[in-house]
C-alpha atoms as a PDB file:
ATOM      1  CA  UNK A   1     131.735 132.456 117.458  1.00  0.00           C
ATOM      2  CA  UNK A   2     131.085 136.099 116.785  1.00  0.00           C
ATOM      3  CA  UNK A   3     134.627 137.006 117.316  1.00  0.00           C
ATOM      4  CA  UNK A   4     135.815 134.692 114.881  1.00  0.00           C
ATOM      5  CA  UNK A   5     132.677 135.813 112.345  1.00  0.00           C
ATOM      6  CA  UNK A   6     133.753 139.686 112.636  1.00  0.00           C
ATOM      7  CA  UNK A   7     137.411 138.746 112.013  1.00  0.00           C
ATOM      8  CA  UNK A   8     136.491 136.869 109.479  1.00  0.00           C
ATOM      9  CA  UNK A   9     134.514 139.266 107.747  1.00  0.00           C
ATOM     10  CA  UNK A  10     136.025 142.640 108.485  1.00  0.00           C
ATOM     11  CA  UNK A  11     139.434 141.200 108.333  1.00  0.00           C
ATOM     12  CA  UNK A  12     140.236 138.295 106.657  1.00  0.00           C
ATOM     13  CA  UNK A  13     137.497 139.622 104.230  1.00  0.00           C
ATOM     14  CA  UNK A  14     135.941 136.306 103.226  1.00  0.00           C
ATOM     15  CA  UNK A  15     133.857 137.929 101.156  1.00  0.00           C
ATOM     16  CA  UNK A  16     135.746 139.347  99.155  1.00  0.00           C
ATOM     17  CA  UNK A  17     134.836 143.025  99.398  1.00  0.00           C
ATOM     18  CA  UNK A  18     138.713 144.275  98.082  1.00  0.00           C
ATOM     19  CA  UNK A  19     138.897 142.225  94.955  1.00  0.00           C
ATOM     20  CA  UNK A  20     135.370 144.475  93.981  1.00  0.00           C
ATOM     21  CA  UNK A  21     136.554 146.668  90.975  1.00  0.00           C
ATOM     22  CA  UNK A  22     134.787 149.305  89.859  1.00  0.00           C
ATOM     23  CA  UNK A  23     132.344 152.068  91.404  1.00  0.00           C
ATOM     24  CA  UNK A  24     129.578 150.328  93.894  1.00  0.00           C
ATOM     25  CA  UNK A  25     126.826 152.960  94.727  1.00  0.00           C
ATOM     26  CA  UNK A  26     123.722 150.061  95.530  1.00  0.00           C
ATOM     27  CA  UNK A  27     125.206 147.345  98.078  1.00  0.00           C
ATOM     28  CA  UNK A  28     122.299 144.575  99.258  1.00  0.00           C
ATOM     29  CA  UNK A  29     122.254 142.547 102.085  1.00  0.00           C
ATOM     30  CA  UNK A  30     120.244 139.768 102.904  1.00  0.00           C
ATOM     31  CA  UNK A  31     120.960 137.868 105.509  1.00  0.00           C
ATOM     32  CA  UNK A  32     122.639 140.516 108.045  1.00  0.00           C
ATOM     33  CA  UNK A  33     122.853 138.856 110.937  1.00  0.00           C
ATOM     34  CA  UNK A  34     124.520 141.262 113.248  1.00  0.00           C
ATOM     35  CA  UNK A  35     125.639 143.631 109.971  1.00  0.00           C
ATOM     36  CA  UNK A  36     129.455 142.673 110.168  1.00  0.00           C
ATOM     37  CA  UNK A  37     129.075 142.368 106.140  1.00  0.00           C
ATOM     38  CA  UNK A  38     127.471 145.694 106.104  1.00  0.00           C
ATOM     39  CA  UNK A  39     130.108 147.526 108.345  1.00  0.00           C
ATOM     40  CA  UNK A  40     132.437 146.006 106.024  1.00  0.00           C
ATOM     41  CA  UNK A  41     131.111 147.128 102.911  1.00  0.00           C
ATOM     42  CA  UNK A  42     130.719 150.727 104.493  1.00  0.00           C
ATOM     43  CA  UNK A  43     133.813 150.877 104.886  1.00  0.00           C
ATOM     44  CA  UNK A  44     135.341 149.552 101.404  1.00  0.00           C
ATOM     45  CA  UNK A  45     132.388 151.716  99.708  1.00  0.00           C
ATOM     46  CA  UNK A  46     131.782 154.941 101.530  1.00  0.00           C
ATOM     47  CA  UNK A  47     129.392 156.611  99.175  1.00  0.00           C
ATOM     48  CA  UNK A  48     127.331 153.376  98.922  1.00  0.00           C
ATOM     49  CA  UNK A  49     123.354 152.753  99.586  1.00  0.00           C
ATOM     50  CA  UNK A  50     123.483 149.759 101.798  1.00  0.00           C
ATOM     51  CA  UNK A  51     120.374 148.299 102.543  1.00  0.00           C
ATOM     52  CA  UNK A  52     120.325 145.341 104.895  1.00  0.00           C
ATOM     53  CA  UNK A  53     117.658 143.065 105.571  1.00  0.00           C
ATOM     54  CA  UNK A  54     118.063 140.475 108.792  1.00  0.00           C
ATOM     55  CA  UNK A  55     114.465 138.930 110.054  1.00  0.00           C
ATOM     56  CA  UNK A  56     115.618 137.361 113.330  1.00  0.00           C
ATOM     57  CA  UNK A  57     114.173 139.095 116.274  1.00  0.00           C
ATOM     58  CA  UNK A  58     116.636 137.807 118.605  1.00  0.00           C
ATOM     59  CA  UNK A  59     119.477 139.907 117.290  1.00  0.00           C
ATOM     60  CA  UNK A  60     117.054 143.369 115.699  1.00  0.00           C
ATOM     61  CA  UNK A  61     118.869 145.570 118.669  1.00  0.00           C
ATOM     62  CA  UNK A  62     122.648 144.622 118.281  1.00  0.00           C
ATOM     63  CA  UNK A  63     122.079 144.609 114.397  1.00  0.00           C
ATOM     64  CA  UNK A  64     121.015 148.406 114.742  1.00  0.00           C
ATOM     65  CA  UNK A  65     123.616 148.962 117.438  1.00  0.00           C
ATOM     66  CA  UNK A  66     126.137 147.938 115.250  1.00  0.00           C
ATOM     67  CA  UNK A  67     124.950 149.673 111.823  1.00  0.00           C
ATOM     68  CA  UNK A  68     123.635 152.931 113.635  1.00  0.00           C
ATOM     69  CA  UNK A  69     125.320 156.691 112.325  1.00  0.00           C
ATOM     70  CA  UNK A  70     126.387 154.855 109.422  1.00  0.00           C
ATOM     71  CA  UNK A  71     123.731 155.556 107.002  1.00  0.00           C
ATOM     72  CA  UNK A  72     122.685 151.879 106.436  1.00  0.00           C
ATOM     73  CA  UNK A  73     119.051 150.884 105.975  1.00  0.00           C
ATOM     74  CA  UNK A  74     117.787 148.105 108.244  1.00  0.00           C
ATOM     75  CA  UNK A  75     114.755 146.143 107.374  1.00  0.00           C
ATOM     76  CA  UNK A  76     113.783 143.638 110.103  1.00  0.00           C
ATOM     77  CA  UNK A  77     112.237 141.099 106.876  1.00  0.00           C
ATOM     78  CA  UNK A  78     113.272 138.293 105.343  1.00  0.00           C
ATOM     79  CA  UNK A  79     113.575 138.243 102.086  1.00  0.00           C
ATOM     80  CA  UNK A  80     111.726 135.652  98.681  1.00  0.00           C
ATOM     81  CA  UNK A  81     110.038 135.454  95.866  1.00  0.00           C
ATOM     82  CA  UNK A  82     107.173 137.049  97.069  1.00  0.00           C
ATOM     83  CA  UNK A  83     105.242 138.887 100.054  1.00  0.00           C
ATOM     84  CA  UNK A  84     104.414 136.313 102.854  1.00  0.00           C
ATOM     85  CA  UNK A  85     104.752 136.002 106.643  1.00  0.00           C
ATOM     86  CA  UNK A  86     107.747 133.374 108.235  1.00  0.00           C
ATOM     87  CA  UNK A  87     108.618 132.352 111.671  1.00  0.00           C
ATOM     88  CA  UNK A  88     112.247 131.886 112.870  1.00  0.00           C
ATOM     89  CA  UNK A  89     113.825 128.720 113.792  1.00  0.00           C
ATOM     90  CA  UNK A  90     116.762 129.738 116.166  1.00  0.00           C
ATOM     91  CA  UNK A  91     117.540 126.698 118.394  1.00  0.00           C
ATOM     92  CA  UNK A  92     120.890 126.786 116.679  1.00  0.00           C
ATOM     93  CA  UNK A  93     121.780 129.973 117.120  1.00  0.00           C
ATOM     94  CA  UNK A  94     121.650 133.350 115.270  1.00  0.00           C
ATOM     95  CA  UNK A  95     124.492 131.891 112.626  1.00  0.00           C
ATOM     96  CA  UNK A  96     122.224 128.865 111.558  1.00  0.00           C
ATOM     97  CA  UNK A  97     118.546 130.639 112.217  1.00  0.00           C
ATOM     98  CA  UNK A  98     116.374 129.292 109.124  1.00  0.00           C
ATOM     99  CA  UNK A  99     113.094 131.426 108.363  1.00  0.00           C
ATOM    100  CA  UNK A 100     110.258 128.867 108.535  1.00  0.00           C
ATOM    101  CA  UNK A 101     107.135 129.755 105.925  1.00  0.00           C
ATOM    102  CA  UNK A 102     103.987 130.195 108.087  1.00  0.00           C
ATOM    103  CA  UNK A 103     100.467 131.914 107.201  1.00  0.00           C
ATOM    104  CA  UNK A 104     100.468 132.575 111.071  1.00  0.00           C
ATOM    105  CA  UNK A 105     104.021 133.944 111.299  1.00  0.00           C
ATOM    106  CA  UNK A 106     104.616 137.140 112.678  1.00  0.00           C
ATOM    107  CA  UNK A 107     107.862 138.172 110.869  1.00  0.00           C
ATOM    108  CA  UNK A 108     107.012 139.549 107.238  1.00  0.00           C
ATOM    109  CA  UNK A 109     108.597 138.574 104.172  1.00  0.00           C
ATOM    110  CA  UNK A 110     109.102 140.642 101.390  1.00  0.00           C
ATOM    111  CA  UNK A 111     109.022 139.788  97.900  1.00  0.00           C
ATOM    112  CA  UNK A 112     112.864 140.071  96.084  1.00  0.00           C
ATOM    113  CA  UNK A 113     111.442 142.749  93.380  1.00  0.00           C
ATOM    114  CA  UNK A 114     110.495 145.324  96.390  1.00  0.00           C
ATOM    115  CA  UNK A 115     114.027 144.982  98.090  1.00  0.00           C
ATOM    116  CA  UNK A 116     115.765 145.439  94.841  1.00  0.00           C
ATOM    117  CA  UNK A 117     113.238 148.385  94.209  1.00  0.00           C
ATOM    118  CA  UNK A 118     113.422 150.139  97.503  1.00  0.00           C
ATOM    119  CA  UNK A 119     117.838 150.324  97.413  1.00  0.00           C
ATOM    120  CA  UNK A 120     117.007 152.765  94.358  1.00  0.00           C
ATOM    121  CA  UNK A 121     119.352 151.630  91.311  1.00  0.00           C
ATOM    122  CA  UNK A 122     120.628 148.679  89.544  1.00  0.00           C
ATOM    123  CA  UNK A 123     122.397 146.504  92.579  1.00  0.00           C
ATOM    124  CA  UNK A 124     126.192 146.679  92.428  1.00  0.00           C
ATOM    125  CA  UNK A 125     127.184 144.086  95.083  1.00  0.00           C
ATOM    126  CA  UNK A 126     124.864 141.613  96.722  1.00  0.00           C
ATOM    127  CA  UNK A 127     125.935 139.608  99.561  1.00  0.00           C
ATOM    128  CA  UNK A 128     123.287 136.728 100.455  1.00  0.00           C
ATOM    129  CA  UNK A 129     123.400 134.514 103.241  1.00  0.00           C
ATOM    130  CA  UNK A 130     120.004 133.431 104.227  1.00  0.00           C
ATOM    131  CA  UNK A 131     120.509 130.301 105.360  1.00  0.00           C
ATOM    132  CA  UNK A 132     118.542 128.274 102.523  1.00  0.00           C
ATOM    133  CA  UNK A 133     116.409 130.754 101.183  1.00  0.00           C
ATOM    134  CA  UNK A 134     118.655 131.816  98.071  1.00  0.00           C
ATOM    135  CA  UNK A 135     116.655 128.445  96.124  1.00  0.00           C
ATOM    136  CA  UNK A 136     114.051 130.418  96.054  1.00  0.00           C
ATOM    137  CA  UNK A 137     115.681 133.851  94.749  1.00  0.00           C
ATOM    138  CA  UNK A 138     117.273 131.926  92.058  1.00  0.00           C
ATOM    139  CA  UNK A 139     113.774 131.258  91.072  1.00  0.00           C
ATOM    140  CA  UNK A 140     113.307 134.950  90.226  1.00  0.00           C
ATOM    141  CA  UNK A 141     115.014 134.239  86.802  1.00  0.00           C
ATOM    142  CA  UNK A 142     114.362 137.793  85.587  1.00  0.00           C
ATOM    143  CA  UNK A 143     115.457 139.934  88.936  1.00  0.00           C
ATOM    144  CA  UNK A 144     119.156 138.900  88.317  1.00  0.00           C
ATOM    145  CA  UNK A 145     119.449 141.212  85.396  1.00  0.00           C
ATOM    146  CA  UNK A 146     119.879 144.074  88.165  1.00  0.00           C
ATOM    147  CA  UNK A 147     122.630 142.859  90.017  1.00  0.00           C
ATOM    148  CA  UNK A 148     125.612 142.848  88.505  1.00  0.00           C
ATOM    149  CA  UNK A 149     128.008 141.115  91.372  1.00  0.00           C
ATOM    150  CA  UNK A 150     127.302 138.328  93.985  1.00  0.00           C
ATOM    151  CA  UNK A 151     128.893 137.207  97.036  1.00  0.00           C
ATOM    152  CA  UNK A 152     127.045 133.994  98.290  1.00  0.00           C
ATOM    153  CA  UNK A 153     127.068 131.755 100.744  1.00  0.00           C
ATOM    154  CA  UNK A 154     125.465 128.594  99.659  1.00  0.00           C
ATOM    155  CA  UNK A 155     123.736 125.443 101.225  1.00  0.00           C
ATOM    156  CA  UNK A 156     123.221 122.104  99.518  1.00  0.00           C
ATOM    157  CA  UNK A 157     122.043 120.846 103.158  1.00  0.00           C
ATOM    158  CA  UNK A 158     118.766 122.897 102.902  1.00  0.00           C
ATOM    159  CA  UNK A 159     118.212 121.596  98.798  1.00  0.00           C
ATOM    160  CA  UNK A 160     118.824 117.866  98.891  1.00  0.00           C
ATOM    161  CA  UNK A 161     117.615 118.143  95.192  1.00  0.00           C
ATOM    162  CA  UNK A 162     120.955 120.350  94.875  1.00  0.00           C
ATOM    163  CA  UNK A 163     124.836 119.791  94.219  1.00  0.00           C
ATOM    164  CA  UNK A 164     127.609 121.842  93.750  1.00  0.00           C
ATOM    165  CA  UNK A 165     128.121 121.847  89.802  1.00  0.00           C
ATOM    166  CA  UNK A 166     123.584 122.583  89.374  1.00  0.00           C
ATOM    167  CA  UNK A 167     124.559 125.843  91.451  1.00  0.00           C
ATOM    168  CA  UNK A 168     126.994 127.053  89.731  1.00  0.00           C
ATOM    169  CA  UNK A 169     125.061 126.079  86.244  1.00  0.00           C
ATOM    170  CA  UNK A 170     122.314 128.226  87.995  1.00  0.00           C
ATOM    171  CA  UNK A 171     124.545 131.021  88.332  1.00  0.00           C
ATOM    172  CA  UNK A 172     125.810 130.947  84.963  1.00  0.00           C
ATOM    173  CA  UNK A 173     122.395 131.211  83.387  1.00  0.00           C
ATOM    174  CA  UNK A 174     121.955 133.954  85.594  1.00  0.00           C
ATOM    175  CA  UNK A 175     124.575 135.751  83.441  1.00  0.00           C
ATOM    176  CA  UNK A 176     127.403 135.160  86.129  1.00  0.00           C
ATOM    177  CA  UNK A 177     131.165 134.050  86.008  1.00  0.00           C
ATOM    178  CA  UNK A 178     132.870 132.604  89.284  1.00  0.00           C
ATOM    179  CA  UNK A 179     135.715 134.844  90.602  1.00  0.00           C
ATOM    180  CA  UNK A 180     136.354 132.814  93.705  1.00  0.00           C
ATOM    181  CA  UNK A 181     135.154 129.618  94.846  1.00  0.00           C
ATOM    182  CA  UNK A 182     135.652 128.230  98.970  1.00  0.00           C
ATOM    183  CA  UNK A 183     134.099 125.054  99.634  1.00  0.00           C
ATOM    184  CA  UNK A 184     133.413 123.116 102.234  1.00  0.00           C
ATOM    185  CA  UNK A 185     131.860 120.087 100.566  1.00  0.00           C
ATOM    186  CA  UNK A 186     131.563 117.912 104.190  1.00  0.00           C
ATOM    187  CA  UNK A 187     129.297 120.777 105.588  1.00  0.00           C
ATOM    188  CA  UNK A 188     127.267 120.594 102.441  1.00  0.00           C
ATOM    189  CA  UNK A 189     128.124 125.025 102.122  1.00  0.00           C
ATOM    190  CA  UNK A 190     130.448 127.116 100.876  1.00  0.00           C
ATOM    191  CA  UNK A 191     131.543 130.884  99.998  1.00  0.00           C
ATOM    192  CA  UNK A 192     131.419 132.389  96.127  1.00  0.00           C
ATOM    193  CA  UNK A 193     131.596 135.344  94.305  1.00  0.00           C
ATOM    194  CA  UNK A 194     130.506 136.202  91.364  1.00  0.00           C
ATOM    195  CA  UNK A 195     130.137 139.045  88.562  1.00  0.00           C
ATOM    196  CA  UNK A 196     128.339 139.740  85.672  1.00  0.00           C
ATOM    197  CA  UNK A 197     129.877 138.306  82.163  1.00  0.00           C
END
């Protein structure tokens, strides 16, 4: 499975990292996983800050293995609307881990505004695959104004309340237009990106 994730990032770029026009100094990336995205961007945006933020324990050492000498900042936190504490639920694997809210959790959270602080300038490119938790960063209405393009990978399984054409309304009162759209409507996910209008 990781084979076919870092070809499919680094090489088939399914993210869309060559179609980014335009100088990208502030990359963000929530969601790391094992920083494939993040080697990527390195190496379509050498200059770049790229902070990435991955809370799964599991995978902290090959995530840092993987991003080390390359000047990208790893923060072992999840990432929402606001300072908290999660657990991780991993029976399905690092791909599908889901962060689970918990007062008792011992993996911290931090709040959307201190990420998008701490990478130090307006966010050129961010890249979010968190498994669910991008329902709640929509929520933080006035944070978009910062980013100015987004690569997303969605999921209508973990918002029933969700559908394809509310997300994309979402995004476009978030001041986005859809460059590229792969779905994959029977897994109830699929792949976007997005810039600023």
């Amino acid at each position: 499975m990781m084979d076919y994730e870092l070809q499919n990032i680094l090489y088939s770029d399914c993210y869309g990292l060559s179609t980014v026009e335009g100088k990208v100094d502030h990359v963000l990336d929530i969601g790391s996983n094992l920083g494939f995205f993040s080697l990527a961007a390195r190496s379509h945006f050498p200059e770049a800050h790229i902070h990435a933020y991955e809370p799964n324990p599991k995978i902290q050492d090959h995530l840092r293995h993987n991003t080390r000498d390359l000047a990208i900042e790893v923060y072992p936190e999840a990432v929402g609307a606001a300072d908290g504490w999660i657990d991780m639920d991993t029976d399905q694997g690092s791909l599908f881990a889901k962060a689970v809210p918990s007062a008792q959790g011992k993996i911290k959270k931090t709040a959307f505004a201190t990420a998008l602080e701490r990478v130090g300038g307006p966010v050129d490119l961010l890249k979010l695959d968190c498994e669910g938790a991008e329902w709640e960063l929509f929520e933080c209405k006035s944070l978009w104004k910062n980013i100015k393009r987004l690569t997303l990978e969605y999921h209508l399984w973990a918002n029933p309340e969700m559908d394809l054409l509310k997300t994309l309304k979402i995004l476009k009162d978030l001041g986005f237009r859809i460059t590229c759209l792969n779905e994959a409507p029977e897994l109830k996910w699929g792949l976007l990106q997005a810039a600023k209008l």
